[in-house]
PDB file of N, CA and C in Angstrom:
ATOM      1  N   UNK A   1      -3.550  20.027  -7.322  1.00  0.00           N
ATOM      2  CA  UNK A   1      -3.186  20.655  -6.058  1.00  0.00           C
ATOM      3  C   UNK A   1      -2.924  19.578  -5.016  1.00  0.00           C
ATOM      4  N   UNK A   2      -2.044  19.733  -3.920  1.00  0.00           N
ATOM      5  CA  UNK A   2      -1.643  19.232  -3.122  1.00  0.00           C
ATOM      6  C   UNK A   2      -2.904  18.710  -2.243  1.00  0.00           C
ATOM      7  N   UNK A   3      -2.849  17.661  -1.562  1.00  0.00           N
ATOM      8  CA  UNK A   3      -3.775  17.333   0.031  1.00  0.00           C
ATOM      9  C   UNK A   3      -3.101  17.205   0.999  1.00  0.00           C
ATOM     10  N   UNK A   4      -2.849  17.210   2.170  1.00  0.00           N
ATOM     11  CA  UNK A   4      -2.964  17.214   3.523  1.00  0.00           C
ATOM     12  C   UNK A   4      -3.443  15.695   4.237  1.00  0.00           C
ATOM     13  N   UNK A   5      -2.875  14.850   4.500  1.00  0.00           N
ATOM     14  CA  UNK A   5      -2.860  13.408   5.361  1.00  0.00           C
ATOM     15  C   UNK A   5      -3.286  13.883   6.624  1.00  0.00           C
ATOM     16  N   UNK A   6      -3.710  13.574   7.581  1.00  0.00           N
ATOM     17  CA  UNK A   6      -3.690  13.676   9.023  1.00  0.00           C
ATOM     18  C   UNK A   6      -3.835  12.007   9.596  1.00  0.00           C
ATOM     19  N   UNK A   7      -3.114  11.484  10.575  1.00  0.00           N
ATOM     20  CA  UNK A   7      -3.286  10.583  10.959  1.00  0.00           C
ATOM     21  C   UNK A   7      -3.527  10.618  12.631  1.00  0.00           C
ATOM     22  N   UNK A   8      -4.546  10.214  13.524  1.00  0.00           N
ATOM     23  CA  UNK A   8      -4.554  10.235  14.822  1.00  0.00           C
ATOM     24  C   UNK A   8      -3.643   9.211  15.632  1.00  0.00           C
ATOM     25  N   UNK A   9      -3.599   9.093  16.732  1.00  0.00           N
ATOM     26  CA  UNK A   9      -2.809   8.096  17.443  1.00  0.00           C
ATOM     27  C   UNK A   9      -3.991   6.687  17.429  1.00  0.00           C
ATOM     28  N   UNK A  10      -5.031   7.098  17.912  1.00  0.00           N
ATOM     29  CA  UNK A  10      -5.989   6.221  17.628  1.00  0.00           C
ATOM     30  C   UNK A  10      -7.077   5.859  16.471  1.00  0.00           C
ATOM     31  N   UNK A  11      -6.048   5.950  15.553  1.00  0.00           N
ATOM     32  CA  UNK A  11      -6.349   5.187  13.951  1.00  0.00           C
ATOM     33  C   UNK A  11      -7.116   6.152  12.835  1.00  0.00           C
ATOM     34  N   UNK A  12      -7.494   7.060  13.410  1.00  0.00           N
ATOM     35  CA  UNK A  12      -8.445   7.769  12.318  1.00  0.00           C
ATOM     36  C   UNK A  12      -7.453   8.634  11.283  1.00  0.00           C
ATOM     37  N   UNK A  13      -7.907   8.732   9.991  1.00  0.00           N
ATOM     38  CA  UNK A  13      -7.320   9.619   8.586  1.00  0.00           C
ATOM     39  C   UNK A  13      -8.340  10.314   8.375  1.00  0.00           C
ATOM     40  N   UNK A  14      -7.751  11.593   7.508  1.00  0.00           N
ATOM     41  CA  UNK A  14      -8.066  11.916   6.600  1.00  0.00           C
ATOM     42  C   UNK A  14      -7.640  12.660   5.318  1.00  0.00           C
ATOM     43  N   UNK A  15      -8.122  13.111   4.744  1.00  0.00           N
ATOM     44  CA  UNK A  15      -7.549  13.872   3.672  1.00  0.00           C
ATOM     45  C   UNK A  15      -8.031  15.477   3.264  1.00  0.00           C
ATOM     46  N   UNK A  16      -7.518  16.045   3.390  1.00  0.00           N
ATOM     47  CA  UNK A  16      -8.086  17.090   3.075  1.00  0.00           C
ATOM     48  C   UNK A  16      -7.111  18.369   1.822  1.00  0.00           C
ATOM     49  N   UNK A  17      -7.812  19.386   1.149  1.00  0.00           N
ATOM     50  CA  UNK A  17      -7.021  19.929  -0.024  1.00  0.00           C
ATOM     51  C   UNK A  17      -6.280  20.885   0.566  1.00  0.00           C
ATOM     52  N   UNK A  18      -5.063  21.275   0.909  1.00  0.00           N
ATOM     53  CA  UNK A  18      -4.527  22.099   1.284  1.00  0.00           C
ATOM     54  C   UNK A  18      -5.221  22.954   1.240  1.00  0.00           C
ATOM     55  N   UNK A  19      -5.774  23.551  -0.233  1.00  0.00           N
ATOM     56  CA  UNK A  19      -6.326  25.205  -0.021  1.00  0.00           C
ATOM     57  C   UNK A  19      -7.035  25.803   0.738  1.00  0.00           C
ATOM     58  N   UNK A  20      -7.284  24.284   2.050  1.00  0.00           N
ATOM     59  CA  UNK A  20      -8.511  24.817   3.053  1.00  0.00           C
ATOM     60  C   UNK A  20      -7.881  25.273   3.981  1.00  0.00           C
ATOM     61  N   UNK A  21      -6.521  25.159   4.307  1.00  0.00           N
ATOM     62  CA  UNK A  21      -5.493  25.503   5.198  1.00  0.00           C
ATOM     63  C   UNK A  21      -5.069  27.247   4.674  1.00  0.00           C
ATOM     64  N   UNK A  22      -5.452  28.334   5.243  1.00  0.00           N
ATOM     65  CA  UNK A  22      -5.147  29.744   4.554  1.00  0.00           C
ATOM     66  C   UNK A  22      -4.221  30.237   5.488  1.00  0.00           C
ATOM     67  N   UNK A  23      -3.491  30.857   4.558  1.00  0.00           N
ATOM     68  CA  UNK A  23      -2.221  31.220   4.989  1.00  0.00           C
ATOM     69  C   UNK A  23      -1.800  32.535   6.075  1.00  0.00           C
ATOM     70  N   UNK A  24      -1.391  32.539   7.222  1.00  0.00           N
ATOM     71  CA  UNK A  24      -1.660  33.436   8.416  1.00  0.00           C
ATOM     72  C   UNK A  24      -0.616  33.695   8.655  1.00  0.00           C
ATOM     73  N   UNK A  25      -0.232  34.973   9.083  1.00  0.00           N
ATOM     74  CA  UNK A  25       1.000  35.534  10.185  1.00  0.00           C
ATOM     75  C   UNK A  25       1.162  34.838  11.522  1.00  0.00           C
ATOM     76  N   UNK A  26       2.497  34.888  11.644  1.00  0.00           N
ATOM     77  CA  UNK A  26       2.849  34.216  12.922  1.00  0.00           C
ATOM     78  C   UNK A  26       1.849  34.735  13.653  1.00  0.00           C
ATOM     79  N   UNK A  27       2.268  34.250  15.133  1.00  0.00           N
ATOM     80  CA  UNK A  27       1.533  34.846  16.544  1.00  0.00           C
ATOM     81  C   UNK A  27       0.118  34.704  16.525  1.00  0.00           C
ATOM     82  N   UNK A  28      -0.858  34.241  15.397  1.00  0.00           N
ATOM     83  CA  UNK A  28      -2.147  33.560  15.193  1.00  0.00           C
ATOM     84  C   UNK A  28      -2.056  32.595  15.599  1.00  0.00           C
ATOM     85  N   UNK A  29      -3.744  32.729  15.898  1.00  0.00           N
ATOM     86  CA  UNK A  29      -4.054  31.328  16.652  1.00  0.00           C
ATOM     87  C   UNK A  29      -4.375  30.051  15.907  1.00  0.00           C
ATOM     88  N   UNK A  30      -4.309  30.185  14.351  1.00  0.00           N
ATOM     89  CA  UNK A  30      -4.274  29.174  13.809  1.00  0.00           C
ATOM     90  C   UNK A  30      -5.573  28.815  13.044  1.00  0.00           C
ATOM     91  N   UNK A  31      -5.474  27.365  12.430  1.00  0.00           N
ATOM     92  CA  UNK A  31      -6.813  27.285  12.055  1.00  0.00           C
ATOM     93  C   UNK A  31      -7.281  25.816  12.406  1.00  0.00           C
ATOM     94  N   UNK A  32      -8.724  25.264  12.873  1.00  0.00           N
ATOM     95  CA  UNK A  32      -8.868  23.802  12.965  1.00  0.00           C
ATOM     96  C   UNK A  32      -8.624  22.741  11.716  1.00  0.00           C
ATOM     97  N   UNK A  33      -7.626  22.173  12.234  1.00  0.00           N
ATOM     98  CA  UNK A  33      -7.446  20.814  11.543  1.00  0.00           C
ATOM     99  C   UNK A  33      -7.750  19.579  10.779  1.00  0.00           C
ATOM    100  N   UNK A  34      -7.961  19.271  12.333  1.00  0.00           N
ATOM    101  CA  UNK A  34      -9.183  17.924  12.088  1.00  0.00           C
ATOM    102  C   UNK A  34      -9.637  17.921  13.752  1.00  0.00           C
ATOM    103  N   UNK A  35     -10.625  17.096  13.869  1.00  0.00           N
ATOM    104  CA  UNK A  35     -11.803  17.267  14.857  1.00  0.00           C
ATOM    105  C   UNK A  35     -10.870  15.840  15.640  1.00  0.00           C
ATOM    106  N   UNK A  36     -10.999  15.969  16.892  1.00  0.00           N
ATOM    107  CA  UNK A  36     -10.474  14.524  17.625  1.00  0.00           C
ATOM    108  C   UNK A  36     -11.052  14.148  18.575  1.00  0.00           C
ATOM    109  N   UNK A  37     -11.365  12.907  18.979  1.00  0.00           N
ATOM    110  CA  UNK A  37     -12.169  12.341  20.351  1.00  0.00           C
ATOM    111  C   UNK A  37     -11.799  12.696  21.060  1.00  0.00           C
ATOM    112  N   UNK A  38     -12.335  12.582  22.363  1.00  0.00           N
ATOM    113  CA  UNK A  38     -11.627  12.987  23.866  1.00  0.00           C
ATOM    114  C   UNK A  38     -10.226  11.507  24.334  1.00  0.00           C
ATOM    115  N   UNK A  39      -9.009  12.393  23.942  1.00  0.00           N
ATOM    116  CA  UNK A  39      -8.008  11.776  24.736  1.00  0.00           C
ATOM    117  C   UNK A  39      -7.258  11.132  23.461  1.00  0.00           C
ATOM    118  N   UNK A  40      -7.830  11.361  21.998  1.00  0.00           N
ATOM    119  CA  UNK A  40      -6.701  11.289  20.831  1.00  0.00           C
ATOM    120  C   UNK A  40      -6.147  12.386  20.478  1.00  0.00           C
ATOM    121  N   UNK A  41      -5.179  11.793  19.837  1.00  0.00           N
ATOM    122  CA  UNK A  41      -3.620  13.043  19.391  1.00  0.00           C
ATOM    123  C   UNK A  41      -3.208  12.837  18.004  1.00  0.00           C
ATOM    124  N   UNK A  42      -2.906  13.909  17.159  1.00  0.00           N
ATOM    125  CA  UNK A  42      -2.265  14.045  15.892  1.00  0.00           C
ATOM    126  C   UNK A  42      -1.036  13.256  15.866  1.00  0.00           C
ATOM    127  N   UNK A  43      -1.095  11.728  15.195  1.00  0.00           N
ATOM    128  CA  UNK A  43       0.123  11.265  15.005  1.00  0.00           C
ATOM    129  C   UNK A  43       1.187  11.570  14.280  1.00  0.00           C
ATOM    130  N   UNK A  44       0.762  12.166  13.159  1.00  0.00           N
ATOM    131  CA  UNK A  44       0.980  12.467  11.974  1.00  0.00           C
ATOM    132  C   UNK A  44       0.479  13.310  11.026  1.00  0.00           C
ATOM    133  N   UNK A  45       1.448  13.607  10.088  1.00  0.00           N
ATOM    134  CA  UNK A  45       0.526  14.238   8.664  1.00  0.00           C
ATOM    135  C   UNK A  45       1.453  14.285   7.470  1.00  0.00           C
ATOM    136  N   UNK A  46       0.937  13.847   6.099  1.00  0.00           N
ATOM    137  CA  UNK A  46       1.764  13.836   5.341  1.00  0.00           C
ATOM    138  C   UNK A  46       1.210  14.959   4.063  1.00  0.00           C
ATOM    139  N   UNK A  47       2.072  15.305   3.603  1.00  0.00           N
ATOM    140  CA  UNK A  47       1.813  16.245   2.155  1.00  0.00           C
ATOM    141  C   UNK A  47       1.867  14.838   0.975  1.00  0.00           C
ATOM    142  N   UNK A  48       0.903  15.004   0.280  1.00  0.00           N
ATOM    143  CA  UNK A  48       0.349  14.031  -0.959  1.00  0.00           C
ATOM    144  C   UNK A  48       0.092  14.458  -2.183  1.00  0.00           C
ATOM    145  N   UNK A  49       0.787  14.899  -3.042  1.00  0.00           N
ATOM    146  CA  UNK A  49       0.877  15.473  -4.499  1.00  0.00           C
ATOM    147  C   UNK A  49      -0.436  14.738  -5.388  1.00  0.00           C
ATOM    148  N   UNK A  50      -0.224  13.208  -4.930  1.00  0.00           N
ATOM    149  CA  UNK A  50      -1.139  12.636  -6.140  1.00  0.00           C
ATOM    150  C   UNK A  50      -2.062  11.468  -4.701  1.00  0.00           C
ATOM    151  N   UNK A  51      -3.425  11.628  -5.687  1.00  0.00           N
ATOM    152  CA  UNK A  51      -4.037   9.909  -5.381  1.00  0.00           C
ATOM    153  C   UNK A  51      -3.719   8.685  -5.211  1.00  0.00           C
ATOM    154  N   UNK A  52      -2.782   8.756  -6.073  1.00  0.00           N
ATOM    155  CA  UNK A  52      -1.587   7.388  -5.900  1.00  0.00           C
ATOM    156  C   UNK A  52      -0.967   7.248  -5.118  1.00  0.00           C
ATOM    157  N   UNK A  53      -0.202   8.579  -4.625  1.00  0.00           N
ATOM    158  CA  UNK A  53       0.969   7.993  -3.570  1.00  0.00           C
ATOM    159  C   UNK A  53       0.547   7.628  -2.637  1.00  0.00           C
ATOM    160  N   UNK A  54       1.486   6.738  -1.955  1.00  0.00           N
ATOM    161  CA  UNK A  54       1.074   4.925  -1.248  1.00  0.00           C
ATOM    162  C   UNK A  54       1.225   6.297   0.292  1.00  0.00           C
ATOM    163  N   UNK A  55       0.822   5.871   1.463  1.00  0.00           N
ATOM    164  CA  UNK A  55       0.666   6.218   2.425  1.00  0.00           C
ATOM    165  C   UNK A  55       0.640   5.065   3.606  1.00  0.00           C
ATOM    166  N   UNK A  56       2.116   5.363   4.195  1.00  0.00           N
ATOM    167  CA  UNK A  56       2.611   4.202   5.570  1.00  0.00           C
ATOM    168  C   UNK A  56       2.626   4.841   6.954  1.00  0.00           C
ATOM    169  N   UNK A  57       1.628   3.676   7.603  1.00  0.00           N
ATOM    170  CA  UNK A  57       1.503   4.295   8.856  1.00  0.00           C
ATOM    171  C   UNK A  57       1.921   2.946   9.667  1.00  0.00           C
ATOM    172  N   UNK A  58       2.517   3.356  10.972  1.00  0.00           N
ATOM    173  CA  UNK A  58       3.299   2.119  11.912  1.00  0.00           C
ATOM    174  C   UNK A  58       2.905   2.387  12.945  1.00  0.00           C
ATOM    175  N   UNK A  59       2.065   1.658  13.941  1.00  0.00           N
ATOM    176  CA  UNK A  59       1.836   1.355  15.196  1.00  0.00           C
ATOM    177  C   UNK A  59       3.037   0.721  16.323  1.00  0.00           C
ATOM    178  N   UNK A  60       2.768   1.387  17.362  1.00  0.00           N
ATOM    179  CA  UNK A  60       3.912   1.230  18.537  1.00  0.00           C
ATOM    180  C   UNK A  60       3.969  -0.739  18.790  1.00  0.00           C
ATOM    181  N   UNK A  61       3.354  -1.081  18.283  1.00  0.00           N
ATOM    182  CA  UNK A  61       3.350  -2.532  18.427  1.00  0.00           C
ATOM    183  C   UNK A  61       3.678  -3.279  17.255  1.00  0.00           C
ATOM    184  N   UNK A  62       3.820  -2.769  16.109  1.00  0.00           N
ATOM    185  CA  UNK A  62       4.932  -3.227  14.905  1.00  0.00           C
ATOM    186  C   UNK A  62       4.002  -3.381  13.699  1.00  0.00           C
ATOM    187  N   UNK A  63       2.867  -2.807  13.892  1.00  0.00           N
ATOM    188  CA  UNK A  63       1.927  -2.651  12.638  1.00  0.00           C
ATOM    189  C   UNK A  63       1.947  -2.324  11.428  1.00  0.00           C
ATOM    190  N   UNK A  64       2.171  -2.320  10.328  1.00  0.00           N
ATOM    191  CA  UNK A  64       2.531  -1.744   9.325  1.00  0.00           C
ATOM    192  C   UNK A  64       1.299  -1.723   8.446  1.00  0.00           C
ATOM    193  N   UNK A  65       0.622  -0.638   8.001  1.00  0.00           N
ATOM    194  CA  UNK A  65      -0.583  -0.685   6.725  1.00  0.00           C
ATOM    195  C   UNK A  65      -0.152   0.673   5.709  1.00  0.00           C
ATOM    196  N   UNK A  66       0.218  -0.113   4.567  1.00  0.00           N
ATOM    197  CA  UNK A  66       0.124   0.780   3.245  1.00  0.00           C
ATOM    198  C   UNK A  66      -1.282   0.876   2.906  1.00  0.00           C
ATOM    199  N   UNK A  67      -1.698   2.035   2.334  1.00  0.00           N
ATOM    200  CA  UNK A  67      -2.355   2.278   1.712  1.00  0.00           C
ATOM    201  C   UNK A  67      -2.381   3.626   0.306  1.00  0.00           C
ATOM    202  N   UNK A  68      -2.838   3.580  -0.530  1.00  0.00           N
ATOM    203  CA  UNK A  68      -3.347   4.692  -1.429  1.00  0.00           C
ATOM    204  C   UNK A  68      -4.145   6.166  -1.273  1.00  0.00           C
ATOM    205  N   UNK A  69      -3.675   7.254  -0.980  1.00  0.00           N
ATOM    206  CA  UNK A  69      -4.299   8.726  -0.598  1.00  0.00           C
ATOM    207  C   UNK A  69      -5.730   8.723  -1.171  1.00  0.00           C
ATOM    208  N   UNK A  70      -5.797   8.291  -2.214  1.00  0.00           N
ATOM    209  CA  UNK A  70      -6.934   8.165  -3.104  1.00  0.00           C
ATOM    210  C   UNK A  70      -7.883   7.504  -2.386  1.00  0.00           C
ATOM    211  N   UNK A  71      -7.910   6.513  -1.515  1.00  0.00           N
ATOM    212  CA  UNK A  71      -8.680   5.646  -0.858  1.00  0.00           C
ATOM    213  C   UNK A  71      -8.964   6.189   0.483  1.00  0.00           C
ATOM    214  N   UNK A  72      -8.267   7.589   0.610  1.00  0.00           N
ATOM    215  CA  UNK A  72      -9.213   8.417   1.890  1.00  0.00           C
ATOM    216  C   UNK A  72      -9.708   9.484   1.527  1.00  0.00           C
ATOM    217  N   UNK A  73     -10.859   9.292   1.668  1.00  0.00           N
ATOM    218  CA  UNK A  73     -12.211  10.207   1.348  1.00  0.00           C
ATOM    219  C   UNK A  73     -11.753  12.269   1.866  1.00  0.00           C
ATOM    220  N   UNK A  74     -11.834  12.626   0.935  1.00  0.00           N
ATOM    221  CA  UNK A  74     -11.626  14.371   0.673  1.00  0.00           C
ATOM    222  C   UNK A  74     -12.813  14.808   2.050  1.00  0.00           C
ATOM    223  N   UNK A  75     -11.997  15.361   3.159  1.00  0.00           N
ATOM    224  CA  UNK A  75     -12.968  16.375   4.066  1.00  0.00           C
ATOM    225  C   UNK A  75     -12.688  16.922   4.489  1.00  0.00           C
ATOM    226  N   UNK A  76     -13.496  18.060   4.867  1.00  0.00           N
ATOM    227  CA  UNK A  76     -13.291  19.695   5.199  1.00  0.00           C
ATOM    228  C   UNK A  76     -12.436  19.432   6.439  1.00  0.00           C
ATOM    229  N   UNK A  77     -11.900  20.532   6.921  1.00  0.00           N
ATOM    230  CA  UNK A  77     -11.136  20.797   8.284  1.00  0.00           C
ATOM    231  C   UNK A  77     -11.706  20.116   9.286  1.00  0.00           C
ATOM    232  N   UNK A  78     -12.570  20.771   9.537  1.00  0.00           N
ATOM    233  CA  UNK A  78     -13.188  20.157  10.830  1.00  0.00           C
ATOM    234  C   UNK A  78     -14.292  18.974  11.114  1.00  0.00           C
ATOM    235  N   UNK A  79     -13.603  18.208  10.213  1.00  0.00           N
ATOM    236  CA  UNK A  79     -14.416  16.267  11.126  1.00  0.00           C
ATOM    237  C   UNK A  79     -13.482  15.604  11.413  1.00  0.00           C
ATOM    238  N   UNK A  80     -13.482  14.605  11.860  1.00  0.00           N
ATOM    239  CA  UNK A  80     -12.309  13.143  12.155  1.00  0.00           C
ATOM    240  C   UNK A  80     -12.183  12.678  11.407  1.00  0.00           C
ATOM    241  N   UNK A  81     -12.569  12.517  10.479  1.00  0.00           N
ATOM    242  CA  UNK A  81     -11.922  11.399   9.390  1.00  0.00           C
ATOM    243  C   UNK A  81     -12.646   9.989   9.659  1.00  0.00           C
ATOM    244  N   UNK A  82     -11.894   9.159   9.048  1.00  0.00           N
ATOM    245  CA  UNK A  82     -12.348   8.161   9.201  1.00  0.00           C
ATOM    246  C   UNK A  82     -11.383   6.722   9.498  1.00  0.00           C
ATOM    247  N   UNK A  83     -12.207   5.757   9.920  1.00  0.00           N
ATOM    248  CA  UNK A  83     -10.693   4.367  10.662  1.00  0.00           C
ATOM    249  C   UNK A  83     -10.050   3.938   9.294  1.00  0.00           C
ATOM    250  N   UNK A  84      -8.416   4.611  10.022  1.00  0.00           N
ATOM    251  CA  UNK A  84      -7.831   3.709   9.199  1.00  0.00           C
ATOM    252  C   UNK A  84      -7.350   2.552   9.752  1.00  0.00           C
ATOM    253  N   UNK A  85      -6.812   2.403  10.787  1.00  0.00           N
ATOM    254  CA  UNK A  85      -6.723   0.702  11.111  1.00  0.00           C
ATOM    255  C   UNK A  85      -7.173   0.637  12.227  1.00  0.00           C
ATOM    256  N   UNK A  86      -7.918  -0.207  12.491  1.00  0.00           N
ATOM    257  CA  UNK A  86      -8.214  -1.122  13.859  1.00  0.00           C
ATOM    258  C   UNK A  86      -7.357  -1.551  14.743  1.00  0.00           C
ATOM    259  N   UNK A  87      -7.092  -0.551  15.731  1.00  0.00           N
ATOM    260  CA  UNK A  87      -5.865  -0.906  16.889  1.00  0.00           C
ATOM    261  C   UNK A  87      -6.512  -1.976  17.808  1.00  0.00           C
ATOM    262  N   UNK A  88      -5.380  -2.972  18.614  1.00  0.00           N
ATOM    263  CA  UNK A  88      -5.394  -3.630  19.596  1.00  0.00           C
ATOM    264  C   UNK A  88      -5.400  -3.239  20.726  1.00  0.00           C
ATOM    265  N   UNK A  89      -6.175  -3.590  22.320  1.00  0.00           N
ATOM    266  CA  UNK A  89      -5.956  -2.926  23.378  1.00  0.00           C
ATOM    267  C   UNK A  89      -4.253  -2.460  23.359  1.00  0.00           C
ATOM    268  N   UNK A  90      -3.983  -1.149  24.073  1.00  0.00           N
ATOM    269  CA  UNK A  90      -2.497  -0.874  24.098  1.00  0.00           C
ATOM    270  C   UNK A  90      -1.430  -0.247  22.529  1.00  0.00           C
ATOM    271  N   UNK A  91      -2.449  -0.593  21.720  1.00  0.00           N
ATOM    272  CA  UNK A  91      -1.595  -0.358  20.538  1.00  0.00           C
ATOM    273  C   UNK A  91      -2.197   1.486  19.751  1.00  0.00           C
ATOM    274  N   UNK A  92      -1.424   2.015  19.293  1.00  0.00           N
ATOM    275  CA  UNK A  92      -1.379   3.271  18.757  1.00  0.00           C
ATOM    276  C   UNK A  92      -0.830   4.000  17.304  1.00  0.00           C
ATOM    277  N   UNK A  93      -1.388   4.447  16.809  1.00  0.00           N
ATOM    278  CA  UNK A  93      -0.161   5.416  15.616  1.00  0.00           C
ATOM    279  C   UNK A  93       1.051   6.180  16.460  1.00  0.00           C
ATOM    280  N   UNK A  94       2.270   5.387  15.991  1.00  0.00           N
ATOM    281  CA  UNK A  94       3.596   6.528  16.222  1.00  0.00           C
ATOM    282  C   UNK A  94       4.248   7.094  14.838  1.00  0.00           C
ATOM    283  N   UNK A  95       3.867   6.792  13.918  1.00  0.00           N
ATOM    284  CA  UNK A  95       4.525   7.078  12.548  1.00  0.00           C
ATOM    285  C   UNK A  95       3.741   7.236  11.305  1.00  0.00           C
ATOM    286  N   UNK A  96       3.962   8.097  10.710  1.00  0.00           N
ATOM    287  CA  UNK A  96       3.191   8.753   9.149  1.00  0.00           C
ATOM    288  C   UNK A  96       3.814   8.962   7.705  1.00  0.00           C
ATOM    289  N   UNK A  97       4.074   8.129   6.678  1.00  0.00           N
ATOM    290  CA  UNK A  97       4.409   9.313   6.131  1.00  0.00           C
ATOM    291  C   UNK A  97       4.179   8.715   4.691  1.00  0.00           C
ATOM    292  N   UNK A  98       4.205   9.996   3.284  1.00  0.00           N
ATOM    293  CA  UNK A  98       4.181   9.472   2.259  1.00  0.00           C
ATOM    294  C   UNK A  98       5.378   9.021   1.374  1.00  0.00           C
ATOM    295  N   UNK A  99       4.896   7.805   1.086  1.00  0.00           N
ATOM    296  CA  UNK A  99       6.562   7.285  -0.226  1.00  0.00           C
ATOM    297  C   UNK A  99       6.143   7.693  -1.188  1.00  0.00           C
TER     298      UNK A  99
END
């Protein structure tokens, strides 16, 4: 089964199994995501078939970190995740996605 990427502006991932995401009629209010600090934002999110596929994220300051889906830890909807890169004062996630 598929997972679910989430990436914040201020560095945090995670992974989670789609099937936790249930499927709703428009005009709902939805369901929680992922959990975020005060004053971070959803940079991103990628759909991930396998453990393997590589996962690229790019910071507004020219950052580039590949990594492996497999190497972010499976969690429920609602926590933050965990750091994926260590930003610089000024620097942020603008880009997500899986190759």
């Amino acid at each position: 089964m598929a997972d679910l990427i989430m990436v914040t502006k201020q560095g945090m991932v995670k992974r989670t199994d789609l099937r936790e995401y249930s499927t709703h009629h428009r005009a709902t209010e939805g369901v929680i995501g992922i959990r975020l600090r005060q004053g971070d934002k959803v940079a991103g999110s990628a759909r991930v078939e396998r453990a393997s596929q590589t996962i690229l994220v790019i910071t507004n300051k020219g950052t580039a970190l590949r990594f492996k889906a497999g190497e972010v830890p499976k969690m429920g909807r609602r926590t933050q995740g965990v750091i994926a890169l260590k930003l610089r004062r000024g620097e942020e996630i603008v880009s997500v996605d899986a190759l």
